[in-house]
Protein backbone atom coordinates (compact mmCIF):
# COMPACT_ATOMS: atom_id res chain seq x y z
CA UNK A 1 0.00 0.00 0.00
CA UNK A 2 1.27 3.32 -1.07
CA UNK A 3 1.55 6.47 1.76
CA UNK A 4 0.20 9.23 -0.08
CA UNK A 5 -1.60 9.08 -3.57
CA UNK A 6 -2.00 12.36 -5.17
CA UNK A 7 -5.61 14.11 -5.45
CA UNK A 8 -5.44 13.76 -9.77
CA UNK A 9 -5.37 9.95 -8.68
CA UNK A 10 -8.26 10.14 -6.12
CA UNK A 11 -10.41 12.22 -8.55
CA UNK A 12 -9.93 9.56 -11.23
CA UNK A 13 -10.60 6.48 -9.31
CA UNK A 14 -13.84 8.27 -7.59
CA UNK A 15 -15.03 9.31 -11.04
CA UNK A 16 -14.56 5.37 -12.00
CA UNK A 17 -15.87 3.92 -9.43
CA UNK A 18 -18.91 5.78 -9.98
CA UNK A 19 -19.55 5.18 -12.63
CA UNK A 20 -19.08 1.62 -12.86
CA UNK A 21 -21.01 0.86 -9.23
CA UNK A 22 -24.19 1.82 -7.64
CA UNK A 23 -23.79 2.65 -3.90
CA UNK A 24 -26.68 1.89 -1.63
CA UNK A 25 -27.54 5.45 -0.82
CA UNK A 26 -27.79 7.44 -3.26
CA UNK A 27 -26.69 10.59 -1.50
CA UNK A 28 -23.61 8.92 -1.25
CA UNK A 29 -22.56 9.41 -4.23
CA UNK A 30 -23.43 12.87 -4.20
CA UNK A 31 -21.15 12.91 -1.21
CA UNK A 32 -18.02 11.37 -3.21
CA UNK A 33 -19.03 13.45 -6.19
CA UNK A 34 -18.70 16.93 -3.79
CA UNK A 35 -15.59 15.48 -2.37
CA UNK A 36 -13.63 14.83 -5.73
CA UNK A 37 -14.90 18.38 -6.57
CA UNK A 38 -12.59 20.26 -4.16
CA UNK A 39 -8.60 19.62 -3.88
CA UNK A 40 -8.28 20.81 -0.95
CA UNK A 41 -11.04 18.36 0.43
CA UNK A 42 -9.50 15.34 -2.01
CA UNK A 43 -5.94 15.96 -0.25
CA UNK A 44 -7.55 14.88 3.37
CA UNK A 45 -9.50 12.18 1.88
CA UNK A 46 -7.98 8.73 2.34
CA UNK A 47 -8.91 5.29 1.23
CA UNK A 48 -8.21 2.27 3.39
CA UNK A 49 -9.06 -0.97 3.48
CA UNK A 50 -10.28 -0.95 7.43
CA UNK A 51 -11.95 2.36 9.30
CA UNK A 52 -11.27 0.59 12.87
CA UNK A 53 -9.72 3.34 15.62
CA UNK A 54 -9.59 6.03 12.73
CA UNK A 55 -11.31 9.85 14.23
CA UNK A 56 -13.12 10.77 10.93
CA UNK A 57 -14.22 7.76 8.80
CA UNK A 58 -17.23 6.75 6.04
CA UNK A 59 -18.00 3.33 5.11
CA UNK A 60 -19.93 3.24 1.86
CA UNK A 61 -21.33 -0.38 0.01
CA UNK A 62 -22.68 -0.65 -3.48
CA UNK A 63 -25.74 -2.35 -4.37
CA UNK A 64 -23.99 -5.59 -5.14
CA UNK A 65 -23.05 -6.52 -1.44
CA UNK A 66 -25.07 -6.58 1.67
CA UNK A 67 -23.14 -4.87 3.87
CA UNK A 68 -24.08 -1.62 5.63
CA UNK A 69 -24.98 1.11 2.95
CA UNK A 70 -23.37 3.62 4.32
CA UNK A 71 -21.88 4.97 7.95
CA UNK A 72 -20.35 8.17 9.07
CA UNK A 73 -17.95 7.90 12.73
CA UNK A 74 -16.39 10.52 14.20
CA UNK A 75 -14.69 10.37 17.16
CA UNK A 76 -16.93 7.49 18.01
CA UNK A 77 -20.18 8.60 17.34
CA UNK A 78 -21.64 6.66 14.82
CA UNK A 79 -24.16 8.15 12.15
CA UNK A 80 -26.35 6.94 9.18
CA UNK A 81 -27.12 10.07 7.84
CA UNK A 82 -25.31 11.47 4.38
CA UNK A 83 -26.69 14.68 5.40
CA UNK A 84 -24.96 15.06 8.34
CA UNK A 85 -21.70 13.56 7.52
CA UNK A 86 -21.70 16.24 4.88
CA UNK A 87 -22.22 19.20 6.59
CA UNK A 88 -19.27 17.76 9.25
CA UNK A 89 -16.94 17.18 5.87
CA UNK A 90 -18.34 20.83 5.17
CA UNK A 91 -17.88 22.71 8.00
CA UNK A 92 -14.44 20.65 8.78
CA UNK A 93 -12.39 20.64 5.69
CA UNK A 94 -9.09 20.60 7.24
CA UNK A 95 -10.22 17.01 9.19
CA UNK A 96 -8.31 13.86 7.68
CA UNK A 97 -11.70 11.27 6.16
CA UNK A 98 -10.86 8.01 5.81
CA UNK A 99 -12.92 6.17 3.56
CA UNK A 100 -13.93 2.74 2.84
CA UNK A 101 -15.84 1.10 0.03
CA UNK A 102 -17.12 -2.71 -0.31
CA UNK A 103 -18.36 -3.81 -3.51
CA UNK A 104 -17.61 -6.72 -5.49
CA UNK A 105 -14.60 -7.27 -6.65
CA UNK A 106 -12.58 -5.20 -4.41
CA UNK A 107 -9.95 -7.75 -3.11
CA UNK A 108 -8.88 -7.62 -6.50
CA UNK A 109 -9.36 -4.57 -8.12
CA UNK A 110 -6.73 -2.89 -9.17
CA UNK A 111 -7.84 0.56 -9.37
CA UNK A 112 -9.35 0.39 -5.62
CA UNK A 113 -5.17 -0.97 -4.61
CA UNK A 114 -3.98 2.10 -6.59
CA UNK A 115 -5.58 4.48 -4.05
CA UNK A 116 -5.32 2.61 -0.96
CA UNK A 117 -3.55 3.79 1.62
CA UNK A 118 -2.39 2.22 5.04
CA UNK A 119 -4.44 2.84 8.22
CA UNK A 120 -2.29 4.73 10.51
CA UNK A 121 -3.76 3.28 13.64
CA UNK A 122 -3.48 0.01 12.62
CA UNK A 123 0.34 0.80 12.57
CA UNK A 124 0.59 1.62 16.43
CA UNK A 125 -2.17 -1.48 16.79
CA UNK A 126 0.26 -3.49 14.98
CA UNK A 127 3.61 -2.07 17.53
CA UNK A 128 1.22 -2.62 20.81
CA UNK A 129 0.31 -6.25 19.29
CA UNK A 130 3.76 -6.75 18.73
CA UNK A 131 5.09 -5.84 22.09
CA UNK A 132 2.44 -7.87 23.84
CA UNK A 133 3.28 -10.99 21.48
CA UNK A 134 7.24 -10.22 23.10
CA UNK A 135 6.09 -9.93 26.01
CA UNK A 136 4.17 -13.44 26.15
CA UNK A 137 7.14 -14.99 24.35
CA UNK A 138 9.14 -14.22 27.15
CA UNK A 139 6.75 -14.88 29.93
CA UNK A 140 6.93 -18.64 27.80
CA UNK A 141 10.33 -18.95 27.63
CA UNK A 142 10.59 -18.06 31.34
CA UNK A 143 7.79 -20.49 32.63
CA UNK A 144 9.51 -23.37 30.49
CA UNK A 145 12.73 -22.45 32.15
CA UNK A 146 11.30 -22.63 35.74
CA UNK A 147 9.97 -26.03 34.81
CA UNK A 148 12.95 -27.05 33.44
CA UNK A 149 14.68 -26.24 36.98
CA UNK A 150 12.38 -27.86 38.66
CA UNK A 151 12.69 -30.94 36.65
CA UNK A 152 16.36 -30.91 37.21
CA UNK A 153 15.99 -30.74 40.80
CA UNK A 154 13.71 -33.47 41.36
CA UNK A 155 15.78 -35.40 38.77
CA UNK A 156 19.03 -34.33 40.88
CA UNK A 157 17.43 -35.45 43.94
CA UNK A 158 16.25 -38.72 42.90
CA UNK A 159 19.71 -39.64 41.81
CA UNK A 160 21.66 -38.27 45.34
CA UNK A 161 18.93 -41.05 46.91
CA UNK A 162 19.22 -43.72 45.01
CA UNK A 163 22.88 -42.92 45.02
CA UNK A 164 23.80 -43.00 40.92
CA UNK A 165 27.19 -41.02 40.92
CA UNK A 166 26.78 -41.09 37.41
CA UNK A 167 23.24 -39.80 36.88
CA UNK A 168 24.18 -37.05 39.19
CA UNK A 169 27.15 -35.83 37.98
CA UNK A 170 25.21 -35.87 34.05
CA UNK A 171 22.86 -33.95 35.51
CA UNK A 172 24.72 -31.21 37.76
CA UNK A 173 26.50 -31.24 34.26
CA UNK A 174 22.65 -30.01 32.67
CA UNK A 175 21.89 -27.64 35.93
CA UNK A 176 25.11 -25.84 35.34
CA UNK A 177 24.12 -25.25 31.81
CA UNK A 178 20.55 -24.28 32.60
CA UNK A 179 21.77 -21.41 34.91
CA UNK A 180 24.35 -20.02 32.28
């Protein structure tokens, strides 16, 4: 996925896509229609695949899927209305809008992949999911350790009782290893 795709791009693909796809609400195409109308507007306007922990987002589906027709968040408040999410874009040009569109196809559309552009909160998802998996991993790697230990021990023990010089000198031989 690309970082930044320029407005020229973003006017094109928006001026494709509708006019090869119906979207649910009508008014939502108006909406895309008003947005590729205005740079300035087009510059903050983002497409990504997934709208989850973005501020300012739209989700928009075409007639050929049955997913929600359309749906406006910002800063978790969740709307239905074109009408509103317009006047917001409106009154709030200088906001970042992260958009979203399912219709068929789109997994492998290569127009749609032209424009997409990563989710920037799925970046610092993806660090905090990272450092959790480390921090399990070595919470793992401890726990086996401890068991190992106390495997040893037991092990050690047994062989001081039943007195097995050799046993116990293989496994001090294992212990000292296990501490290094």
């Amino acid at each position: 996925m690309k970082h930044s795709v320029t407005v020229l791009v973003k006017r094109q693909f928006i001026g494709w896509f509708l006019n090869r796809y119906e979207l649910q609400k009508k008014e939502a195409a108006w909406l895309l229609s008003y947005l590729s109308s205005d740079d300035q507007l087009l510059k903050k306007v983002h497409f990504v695949e997934n709208v989850r922990y973005l501020p300012k987002s739209m989700i928009l589906s075409t007639k050929c899927t049955s997913l929600t027709p359309f749906k406006y968040v910002k800063y978790k408040r969740v709307g239905a209305d074109v009408e509103t999410a317009f006047y917001d874009i409106r009154s709030y040009p200088k906001e970042e809008l992260y958009i979203s569109l399912y219709f068929r196809d789109r997994e492998t559309c290569p127009e749609y992949a032209a424009v997409l552009e990563g989710n920037p909160m799925e970046k610092q998802d993806l660090v905090k999911n990272n450092m959790l998996g480390l921090f399990a991993e070595m919470f793992l790697d401890n726990a086996v350790l401890d068991f190992r230990r106390k495997q040893l021990y037991i092990q050690i023990d047994q062989a001081l009782a039943q007195k097995d010089r050799t046993a116990f000198l293989q496994l001090s031989e294992q212990w000292r290893k296990l501490i290094e």
